[in-house]
Protein backbone atom coordinates (compact mmCIF):
# COMPACT_ATOMS: atom_id res chain seq x y z
CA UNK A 1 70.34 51.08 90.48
CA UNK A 2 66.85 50.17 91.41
CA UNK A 3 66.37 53.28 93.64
CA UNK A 4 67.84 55.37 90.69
CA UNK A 5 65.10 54.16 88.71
CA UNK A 6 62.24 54.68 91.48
CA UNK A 7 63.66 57.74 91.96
CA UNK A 8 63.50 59.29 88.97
CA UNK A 9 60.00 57.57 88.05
CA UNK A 10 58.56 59.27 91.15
CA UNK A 11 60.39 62.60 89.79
CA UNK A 12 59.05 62.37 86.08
CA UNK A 13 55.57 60.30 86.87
CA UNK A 14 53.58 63.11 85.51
CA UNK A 15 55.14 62.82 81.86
CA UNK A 16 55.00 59.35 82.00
CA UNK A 17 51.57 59.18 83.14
CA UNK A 18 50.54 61.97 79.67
CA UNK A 19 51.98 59.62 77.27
CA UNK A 20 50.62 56.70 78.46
CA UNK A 21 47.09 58.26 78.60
CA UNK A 22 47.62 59.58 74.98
CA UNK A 23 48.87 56.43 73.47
CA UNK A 24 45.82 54.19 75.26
CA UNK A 25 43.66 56.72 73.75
CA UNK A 26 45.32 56.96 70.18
CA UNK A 27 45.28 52.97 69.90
CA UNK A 28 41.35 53.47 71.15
CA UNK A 29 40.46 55.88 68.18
CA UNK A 30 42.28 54.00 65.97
CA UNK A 31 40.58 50.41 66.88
CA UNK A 32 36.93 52.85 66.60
CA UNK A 33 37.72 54.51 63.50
CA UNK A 34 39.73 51.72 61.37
CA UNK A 35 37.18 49.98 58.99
CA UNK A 36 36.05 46.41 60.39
CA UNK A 37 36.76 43.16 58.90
CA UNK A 38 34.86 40.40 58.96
CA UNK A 39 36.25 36.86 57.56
CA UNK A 40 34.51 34.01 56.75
CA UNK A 41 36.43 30.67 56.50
CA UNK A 42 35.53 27.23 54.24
CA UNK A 43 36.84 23.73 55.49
CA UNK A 44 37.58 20.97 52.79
CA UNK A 45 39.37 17.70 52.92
CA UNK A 46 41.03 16.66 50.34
CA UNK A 47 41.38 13.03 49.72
CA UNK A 48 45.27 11.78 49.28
CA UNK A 49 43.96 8.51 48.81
CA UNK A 50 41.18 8.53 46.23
CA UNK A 51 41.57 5.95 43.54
CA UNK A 52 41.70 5.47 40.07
CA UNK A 53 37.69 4.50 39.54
CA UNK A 54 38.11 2.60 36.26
CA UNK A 55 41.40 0.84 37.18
CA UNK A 56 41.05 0.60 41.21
CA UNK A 57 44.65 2.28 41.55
CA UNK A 58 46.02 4.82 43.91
CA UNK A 59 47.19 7.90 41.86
CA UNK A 60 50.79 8.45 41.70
CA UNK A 61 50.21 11.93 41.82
CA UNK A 62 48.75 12.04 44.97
CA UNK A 63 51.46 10.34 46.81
CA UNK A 64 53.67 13.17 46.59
CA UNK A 65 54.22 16.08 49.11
CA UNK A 66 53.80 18.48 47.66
CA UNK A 67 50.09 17.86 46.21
CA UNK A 68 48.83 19.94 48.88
CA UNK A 69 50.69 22.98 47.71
CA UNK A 70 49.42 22.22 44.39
CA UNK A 71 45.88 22.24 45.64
CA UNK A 72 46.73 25.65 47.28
CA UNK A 73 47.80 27.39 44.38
CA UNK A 74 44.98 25.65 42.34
CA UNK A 75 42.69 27.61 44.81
CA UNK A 76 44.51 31.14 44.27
CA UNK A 77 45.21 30.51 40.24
CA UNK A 78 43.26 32.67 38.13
CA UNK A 79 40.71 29.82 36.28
CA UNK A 80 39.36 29.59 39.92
CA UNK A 81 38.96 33.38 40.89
CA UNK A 82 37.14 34.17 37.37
CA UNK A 83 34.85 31.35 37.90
CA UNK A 84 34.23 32.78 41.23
CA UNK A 85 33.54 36.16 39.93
CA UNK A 86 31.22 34.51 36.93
CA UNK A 87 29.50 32.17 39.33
CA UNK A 88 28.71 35.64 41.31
CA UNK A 89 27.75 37.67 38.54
CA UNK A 90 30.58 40.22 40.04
CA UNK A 91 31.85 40.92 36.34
CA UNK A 92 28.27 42.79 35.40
CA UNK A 93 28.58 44.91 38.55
CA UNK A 94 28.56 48.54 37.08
CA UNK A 95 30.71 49.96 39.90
CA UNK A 96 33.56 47.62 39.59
CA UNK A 97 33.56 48.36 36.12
CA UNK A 98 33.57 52.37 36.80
CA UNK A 99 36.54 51.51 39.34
CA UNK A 100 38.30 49.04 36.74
CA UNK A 101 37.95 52.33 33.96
CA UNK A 102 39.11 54.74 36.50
CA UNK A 103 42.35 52.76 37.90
CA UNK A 104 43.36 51.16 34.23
CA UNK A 105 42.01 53.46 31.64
CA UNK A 106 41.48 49.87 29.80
CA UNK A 107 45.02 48.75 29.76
CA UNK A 108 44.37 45.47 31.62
CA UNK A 109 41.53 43.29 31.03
CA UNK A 110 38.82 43.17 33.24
CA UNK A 111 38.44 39.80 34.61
CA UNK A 112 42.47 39.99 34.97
CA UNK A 113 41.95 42.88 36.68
CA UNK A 114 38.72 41.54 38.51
CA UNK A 115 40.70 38.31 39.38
CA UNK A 116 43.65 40.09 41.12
CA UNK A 117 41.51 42.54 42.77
CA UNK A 118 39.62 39.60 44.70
CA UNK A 119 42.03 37.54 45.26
CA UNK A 120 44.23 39.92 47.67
CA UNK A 121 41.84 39.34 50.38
CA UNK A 122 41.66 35.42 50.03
CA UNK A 123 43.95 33.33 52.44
CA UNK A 124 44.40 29.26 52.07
CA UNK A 125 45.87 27.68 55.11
CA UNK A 126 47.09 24.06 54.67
CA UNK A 127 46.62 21.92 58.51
CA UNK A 128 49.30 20.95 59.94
CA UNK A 129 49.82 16.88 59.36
CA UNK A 130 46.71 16.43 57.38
CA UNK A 131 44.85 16.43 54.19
CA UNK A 132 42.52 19.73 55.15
CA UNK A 133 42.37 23.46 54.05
CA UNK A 134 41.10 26.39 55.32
CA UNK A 135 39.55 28.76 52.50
CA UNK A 136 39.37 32.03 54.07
CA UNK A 137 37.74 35.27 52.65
CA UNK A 138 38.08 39.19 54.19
CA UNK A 139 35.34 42.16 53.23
CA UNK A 140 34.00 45.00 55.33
CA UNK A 141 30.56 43.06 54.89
CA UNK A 142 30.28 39.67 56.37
CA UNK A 143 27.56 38.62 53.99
CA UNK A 144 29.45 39.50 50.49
CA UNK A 145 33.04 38.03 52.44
CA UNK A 146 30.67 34.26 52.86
CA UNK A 147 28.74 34.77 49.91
CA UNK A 148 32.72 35.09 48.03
CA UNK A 149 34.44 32.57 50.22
CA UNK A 150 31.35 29.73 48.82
CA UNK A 151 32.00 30.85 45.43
CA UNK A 152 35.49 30.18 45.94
CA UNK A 153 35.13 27.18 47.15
CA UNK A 154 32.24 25.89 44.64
CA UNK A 155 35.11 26.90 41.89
CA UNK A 156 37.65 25.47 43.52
CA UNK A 157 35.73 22.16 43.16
CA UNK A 158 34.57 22.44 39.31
CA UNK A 159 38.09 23.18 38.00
CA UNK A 160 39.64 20.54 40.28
CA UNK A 161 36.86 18.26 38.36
CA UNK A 162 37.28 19.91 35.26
CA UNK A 163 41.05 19.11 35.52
CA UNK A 164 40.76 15.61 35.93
CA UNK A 165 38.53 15.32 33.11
CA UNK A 166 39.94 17.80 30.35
CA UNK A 167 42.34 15.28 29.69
CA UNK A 168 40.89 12.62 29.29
CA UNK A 169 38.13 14.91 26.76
CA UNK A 170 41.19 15.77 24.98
CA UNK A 171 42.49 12.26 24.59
CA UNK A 172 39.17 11.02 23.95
CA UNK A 173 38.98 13.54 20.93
CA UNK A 174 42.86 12.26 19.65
CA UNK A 175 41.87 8.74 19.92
CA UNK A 176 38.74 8.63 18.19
CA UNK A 177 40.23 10.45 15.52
CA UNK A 178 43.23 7.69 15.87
CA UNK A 179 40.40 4.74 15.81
CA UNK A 180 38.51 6.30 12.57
CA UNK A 181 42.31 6.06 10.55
CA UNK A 182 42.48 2.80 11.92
CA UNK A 183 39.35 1.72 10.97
CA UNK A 184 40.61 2.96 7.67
CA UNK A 185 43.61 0.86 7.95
CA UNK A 186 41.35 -2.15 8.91
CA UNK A 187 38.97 -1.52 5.86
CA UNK A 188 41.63 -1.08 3.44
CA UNK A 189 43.22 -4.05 4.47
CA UNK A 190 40.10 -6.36 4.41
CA UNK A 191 39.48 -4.95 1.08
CA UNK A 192 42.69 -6.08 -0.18
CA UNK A 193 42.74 -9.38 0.91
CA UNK A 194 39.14 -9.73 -0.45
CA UNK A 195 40.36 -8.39 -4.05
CA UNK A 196 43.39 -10.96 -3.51
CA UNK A 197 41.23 -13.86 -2.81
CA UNK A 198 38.90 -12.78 -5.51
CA UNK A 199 41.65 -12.70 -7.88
CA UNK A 200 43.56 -16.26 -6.88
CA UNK A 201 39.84 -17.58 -6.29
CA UNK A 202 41.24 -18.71 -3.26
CA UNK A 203 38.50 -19.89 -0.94
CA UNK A 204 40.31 -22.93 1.48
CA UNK A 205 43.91 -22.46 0.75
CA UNK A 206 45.21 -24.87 2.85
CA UNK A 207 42.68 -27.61 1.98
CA UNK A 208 43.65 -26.51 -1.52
CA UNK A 209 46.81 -26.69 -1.15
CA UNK A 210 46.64 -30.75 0.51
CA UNK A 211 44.71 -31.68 -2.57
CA UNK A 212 47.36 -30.83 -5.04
CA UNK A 213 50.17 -32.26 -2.58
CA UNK A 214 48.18 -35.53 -2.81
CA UNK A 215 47.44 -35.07 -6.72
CA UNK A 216 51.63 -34.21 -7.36
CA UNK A 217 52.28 -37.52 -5.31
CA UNK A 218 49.84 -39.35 -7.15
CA UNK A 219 51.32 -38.34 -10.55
CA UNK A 220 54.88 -39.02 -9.04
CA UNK A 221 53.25 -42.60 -8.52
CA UNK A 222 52.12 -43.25 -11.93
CA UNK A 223 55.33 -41.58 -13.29
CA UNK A 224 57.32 -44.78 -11.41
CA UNK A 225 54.86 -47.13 -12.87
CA UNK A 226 54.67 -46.04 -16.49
CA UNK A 227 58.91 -45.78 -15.92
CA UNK A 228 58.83 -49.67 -15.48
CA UNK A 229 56.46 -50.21 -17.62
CA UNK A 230 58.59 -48.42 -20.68
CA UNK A 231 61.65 -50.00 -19.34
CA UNK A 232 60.15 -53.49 -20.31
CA UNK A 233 58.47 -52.41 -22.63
CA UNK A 234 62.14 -50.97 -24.51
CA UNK A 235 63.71 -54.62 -23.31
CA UNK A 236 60.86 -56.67 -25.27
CA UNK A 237 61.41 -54.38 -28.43
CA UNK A 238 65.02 -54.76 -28.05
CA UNK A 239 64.66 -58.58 -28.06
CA UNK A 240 62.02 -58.49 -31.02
CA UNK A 241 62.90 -61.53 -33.47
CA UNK A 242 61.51 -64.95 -33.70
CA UNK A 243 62.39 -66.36 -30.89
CA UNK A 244 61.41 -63.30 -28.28
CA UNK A 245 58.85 -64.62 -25.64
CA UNK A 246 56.46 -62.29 -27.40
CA UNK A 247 56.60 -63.96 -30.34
CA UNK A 248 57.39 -67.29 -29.55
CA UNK A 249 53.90 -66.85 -27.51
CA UNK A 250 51.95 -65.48 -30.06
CA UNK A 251 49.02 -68.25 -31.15
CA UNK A 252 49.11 -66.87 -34.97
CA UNK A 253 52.88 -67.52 -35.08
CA UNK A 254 52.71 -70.52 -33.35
CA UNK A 255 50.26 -72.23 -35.69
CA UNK A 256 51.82 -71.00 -38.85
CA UNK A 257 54.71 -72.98 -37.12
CA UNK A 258 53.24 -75.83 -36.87
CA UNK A 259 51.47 -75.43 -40.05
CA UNK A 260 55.10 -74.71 -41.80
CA UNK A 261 56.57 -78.10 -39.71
CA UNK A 262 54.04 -80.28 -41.09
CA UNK A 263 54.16 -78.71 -44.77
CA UNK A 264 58.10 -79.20 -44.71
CA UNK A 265 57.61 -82.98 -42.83
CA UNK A 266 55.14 -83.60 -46.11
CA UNK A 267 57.25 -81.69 -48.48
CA UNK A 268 60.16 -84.64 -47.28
CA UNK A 269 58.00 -87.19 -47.93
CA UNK A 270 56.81 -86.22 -51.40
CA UNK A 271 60.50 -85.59 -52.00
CA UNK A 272 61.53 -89.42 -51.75
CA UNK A 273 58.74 -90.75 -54.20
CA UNK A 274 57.89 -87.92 -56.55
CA UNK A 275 60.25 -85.59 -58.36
CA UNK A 276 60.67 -82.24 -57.77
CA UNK A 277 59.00 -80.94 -60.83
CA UNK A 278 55.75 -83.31 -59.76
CA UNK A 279 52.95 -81.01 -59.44
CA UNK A 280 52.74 -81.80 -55.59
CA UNK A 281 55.60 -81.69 -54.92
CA UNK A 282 55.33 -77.85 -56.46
CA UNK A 283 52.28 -77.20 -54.78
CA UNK A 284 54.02 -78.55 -51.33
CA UNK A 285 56.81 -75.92 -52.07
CA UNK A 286 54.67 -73.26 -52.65
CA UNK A 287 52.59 -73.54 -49.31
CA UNK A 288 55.79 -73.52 -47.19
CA UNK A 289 57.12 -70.45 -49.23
CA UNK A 290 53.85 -68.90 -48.27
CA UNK A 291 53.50 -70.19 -44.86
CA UNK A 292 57.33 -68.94 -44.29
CA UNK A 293 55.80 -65.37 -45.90
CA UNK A 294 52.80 -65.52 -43.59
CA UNK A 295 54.77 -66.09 -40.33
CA UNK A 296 57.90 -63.87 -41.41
CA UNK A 297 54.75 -60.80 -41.49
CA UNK A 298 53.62 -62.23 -38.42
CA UNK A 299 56.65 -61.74 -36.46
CA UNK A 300 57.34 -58.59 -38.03
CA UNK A 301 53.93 -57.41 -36.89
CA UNK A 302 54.61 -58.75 -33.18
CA UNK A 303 57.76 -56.99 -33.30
CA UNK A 304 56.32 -53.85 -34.98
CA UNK A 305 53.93 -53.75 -31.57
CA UNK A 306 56.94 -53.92 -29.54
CA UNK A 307 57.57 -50.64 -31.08
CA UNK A 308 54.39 -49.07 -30.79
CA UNK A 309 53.94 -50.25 -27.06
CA UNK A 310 57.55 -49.00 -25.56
CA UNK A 311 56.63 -45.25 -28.12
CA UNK A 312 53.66 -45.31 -25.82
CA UNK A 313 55.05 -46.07 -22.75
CA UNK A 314 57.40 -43.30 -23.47
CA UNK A 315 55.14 -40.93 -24.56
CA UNK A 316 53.02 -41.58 -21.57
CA UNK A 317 56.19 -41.40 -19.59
CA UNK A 318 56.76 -37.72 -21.21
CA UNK A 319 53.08 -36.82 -20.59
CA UNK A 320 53.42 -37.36 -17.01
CA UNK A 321 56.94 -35.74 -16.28
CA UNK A 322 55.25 -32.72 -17.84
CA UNK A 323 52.03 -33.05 -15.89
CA UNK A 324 54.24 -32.95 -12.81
CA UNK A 325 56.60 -30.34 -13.36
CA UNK A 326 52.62 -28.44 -14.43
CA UNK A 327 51.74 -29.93 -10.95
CA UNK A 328 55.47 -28.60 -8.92
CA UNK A 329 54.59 -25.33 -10.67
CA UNK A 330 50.92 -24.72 -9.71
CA UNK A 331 51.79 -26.29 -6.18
CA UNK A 332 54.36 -23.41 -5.89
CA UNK A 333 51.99 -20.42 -7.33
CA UNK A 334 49.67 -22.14 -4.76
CA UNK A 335 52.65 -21.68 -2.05
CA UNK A 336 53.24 -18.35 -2.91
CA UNK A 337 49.29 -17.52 -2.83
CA UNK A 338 48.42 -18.40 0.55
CA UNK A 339 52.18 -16.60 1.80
CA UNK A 340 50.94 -13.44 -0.06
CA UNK A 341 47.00 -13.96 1.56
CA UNK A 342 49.16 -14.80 4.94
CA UNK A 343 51.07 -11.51 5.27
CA UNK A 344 47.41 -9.86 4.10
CA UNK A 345 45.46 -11.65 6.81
CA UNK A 346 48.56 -10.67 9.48
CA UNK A 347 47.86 -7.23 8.16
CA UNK A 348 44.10 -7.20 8.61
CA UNK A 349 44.82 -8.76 12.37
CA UNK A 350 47.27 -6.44 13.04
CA UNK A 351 44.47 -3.01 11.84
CA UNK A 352 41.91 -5.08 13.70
CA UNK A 353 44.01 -5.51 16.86
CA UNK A 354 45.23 -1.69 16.65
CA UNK A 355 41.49 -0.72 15.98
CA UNK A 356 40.23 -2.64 18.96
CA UNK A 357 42.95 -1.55 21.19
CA UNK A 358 41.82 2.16 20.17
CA UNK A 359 38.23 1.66 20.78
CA UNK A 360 38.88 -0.12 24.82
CA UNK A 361 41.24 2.75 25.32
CA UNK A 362 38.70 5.69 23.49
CA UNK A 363 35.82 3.80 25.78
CA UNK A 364 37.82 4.17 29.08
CA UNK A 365 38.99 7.84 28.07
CA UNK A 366 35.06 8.56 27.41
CA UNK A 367 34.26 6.80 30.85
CA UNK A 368 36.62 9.48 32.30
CA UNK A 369 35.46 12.35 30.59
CA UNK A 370 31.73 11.67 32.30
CA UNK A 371 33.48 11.30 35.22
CA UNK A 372 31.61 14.14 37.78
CA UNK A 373 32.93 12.81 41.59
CA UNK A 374 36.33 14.67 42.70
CA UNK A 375 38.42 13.82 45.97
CA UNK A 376 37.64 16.84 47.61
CA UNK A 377 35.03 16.94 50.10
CA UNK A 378 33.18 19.89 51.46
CA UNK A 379 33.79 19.74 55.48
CA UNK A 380 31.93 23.09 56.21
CA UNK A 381 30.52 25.72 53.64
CA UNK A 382 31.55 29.78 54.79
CA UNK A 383 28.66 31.69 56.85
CA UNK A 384 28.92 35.64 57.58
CA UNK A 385 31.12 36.25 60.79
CA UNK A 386 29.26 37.80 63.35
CA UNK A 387 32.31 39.34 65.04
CA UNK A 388 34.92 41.26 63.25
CA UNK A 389 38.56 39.66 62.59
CA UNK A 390 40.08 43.12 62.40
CA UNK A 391 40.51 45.10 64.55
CA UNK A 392 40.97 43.26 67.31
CA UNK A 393 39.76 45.11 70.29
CA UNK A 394 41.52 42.84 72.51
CA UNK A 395 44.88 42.76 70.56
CA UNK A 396 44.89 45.95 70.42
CA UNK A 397 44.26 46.85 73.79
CA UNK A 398 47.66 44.41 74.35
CA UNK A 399 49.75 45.83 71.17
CA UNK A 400 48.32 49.64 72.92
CA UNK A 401 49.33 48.63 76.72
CA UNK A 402 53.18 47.47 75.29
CA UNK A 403 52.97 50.63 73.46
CA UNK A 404 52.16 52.70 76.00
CA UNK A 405 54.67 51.41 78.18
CA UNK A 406 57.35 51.50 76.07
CA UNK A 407 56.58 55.20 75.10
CA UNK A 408 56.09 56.13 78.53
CA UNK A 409 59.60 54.97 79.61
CA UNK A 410 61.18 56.21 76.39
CA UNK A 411 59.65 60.12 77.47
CA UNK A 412 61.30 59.76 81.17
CA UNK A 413 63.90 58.34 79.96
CA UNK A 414 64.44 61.40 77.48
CA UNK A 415 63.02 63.87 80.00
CA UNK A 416 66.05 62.82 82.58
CA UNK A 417 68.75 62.65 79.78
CA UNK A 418 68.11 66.27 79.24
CA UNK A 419 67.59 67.40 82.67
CA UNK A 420 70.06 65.27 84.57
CA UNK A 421 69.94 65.52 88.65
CA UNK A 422 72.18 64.52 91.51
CA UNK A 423 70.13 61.99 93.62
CA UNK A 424 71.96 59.60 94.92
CA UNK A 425 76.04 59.15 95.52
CA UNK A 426 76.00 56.90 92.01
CA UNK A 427 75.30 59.77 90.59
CA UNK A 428 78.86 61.99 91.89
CA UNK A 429 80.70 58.94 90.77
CA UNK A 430 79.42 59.26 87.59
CA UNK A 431 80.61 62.68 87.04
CA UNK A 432 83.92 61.79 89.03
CA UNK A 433 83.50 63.21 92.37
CA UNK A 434 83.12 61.97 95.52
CA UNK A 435 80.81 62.29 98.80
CA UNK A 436 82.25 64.61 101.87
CA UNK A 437 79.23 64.41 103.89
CA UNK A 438 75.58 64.57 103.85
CA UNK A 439 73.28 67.17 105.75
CA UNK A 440 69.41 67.13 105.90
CA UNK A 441 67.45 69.59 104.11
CA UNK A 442 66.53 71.04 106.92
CA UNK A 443 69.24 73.79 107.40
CA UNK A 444 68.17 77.03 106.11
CA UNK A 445 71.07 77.17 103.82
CA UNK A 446 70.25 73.35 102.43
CA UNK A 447 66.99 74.97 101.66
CA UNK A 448 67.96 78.00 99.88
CA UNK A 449 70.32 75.71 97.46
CA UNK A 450 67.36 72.79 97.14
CA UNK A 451 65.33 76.30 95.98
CA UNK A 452 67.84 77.50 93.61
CA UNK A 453 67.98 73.71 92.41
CA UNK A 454 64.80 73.73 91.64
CA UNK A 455 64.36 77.47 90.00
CA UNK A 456 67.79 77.32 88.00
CA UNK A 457 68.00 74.07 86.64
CA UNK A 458 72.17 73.14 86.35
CA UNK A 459 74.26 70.28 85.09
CA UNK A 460 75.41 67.51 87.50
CA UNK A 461 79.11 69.13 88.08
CA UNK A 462 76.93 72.67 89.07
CA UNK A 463 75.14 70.83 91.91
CA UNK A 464 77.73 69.35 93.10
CA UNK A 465 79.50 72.68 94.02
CA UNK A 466 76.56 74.29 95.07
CA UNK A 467 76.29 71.37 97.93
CA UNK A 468 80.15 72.02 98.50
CA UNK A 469 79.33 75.29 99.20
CA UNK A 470 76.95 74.93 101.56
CA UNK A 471 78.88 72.27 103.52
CA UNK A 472 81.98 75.17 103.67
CA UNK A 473 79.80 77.76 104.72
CA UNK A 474 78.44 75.96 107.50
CA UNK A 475 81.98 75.06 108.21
């Protein structure tokens, strides 16, 4: 099989040797006359571990695999690309605008299609196993691909900043709108529990409060006094007659008693000399009548103040179980005060709490909004390429060698299906015949067939009888 193949390669070398030749050259004109490339290519870490600044946390976002293809698509969304094209001015650039008039007619918008048009030649490249990308940019002119690969990369880093700060600018706008209601609330709240106060004069309810606890005890004290005190004093007027301690200690009664004792005693004596119409004995009866008058009066008026002291201890009784029911009431509108100026100070804690929760969180949120420091770091800026990334002479000269090659082989190998020849006894086996002999080419004969071999060409089965034939006719 090998000889086959050197065989026929040293038949059909010439046609091999053309296409190579041609292809070498085609791949040369091509690699001269295709449009160079240059690239320019922007390193920058970006930092998986960067930390909350106000709270000293790592963020959760930044634990998770697929950040990195976040921060790749960040880099070819279109916020990025028409920041790029602003930060180069490319959106004033007459021509583009010509060529975005021409291709659209105006149907898409300009930066849209400014955006798109850029961003087909930009190429991000995550590293393999690590927190770096490669920000690559490709333009016929190494200075413009740099100049755009820098402007990518500049925008790259203001709208990764500008994304960590929009929200906390937004939720710094919602919560100082949330702390000015609650301020509000706060306000509103004070003011009512300033009316209340106002209102109830409350200014120490609790110390209020003790004093009429201590007042309502002190009337409940007196009440048990003046209770005793009109118990007796109903006992004495119940026992009010002569011989009632009050009376019997009276000094008026108990000298008209005496008086009356000695008037009777001389009335007794009178009685057992003189008669009882003597005049002394008249005059003696008329004093004791008078006396008995005087200290009948006398007792009455002892009893009478009896009366009048157990009216007044009842009265006074009355007067205080009204004063402390008065007292029970006011202690309970008292009660009811400070629960009503209770719930309004919890209210006015509560707005206060909710307003000074607002204002730490609007302060942090405002902290974060100022916040200009990203975790992406710049490891090397683009500069122009002084060598070409396409073509590549030397890849090409490869890609045009295989190319060659293969082309080479595929024209012998087309060349010899169309113009088989016997060479070898493989080759009458493959036509089903077989080998009688085999004679030089130096007999005349031998020579006159190899001739008509090579000036009439025939199929396989043809040159197999013409040798035949010369092998019989040597016979």
């Amino acid at each position: 099989m090998l000889t086959n193949i050197v065989k026929i390669l040293s038949a059909r070398w010439k046609p091999g040797l053309l296409t190579f030749l041609l292809v070498i050259t085609l791949v040369g004109v091509i690699t001269i006359v295709v449009p160079k490339k240059f690239t320019s290519t922007a390193t920058v870490l970006v930092d998986l571990k960067n930390s909350d600044p106000l709270q000293g946390q790592i963020l959760p976002a930044m634990l998770s695999a697929a950040y990195m293809a976040t921060q790749v698509d960040i880099i070819k969304s279109e916020r990025v690309a028409i920041k790029a094209v602003r930060n180069l001015k490319l959106d004033e650039y007459q021509p583009l605008k010509e060529q975005w008039r021409a291709e659209t007619d105006g149907a898409v918008p300009y930066e849209s299609w400014l955006t798109t048009l850029f961003q087909r030649k930009l190429e991000v490249i995550p590293s393999r196993e690590s927190s770096v990308l490669n920000i690559s940019y490709s333009a016929s002119d190494p200075q413009f691909a740099a100049a755009l690969c820098n402007a990518f990369l500049a925008a790259y880093v203001e709208v990764s900043l500008e994304l960590r700060t929009e929200p906390a600018k937004n939720y710094g706008q919602w919560f100082e709108l949330q702390a000015a209601q609650a301020r509000a609330r706060l306000e509103k709240a004070q003011n009512e529990l300033s009316s209340f106060q106002q209102k109830n004069g409350i200014v120490g309810t609790a110390e209020r409060i003790d004093i009429e606890v201590n007042r309502l005890s002190e009337l409940n004290g007196q009440l048990v006094q003046v209770q005793a005190l009109s118990a007796d004093a109903k006992s004495r007027k119940d026992q009010g007659n002569e011989n009632s301690p009050e009376v019997l200690g009276n000094a008026v009664v108990a000298s008209l008693k005496t008086e009356l004792s000695r008037q009777e005693s001389k009335l007794k004596e009178l009685a057992t000399t003189l008669g009882p119409e003597h005049p002394q004995v008249k005059t003696s009866q008329e004093s004791i009548k008078e006396l008995r008058d005087r200290l009948s009066s006398e007792v009455r008026r002892v009893a009478g103040s009896l009366a009048v002291n157990s009216a007044i201890s009842n009265q006074r009784e009355a007067t205080l179980r009204e004063s402390i029911e008065l007292q029970k009431n006011k202690l309970a509108e008292l009660k009811q005060v400070k629960d009503q100026a209770a719930l309004l100070e919890r209210d006015v804690e509560s707005a206060q709490r909710a307003y000074d929760s607002l204002l730490a969180r609007q302060s942090i949120t405002d902290v974060e909004s100022k916040i200009n420091q990203t975790n992406i770091s710049v490891l090397r800026k683009a500069s122009p390429s002084p060598e070409p990334s396409f073509p590549n002479p030397v890849l090409n000269a490869l890609v045009g060698a295989f190319l060659a090659v293969f082309a080479s082989a595929a024209v012998i190998v087309l060349a010899e299906a169309n113009d088989r020849r016997v060479r070898s006894e493989e080759d009458l086996n493959v036509v089903g015949l077989s080998l009688l002999t085999t004679i030089g080419i130096a007999n005349q004969r031998s020579l006159a067939v190899s001739e008509l071999d090579r000036e009439r060409p025939v199929g396989a089965l043809g040159r197999a009888k013409v040798m035949l034939l010369g092998l019989s006719n040597k016979d």
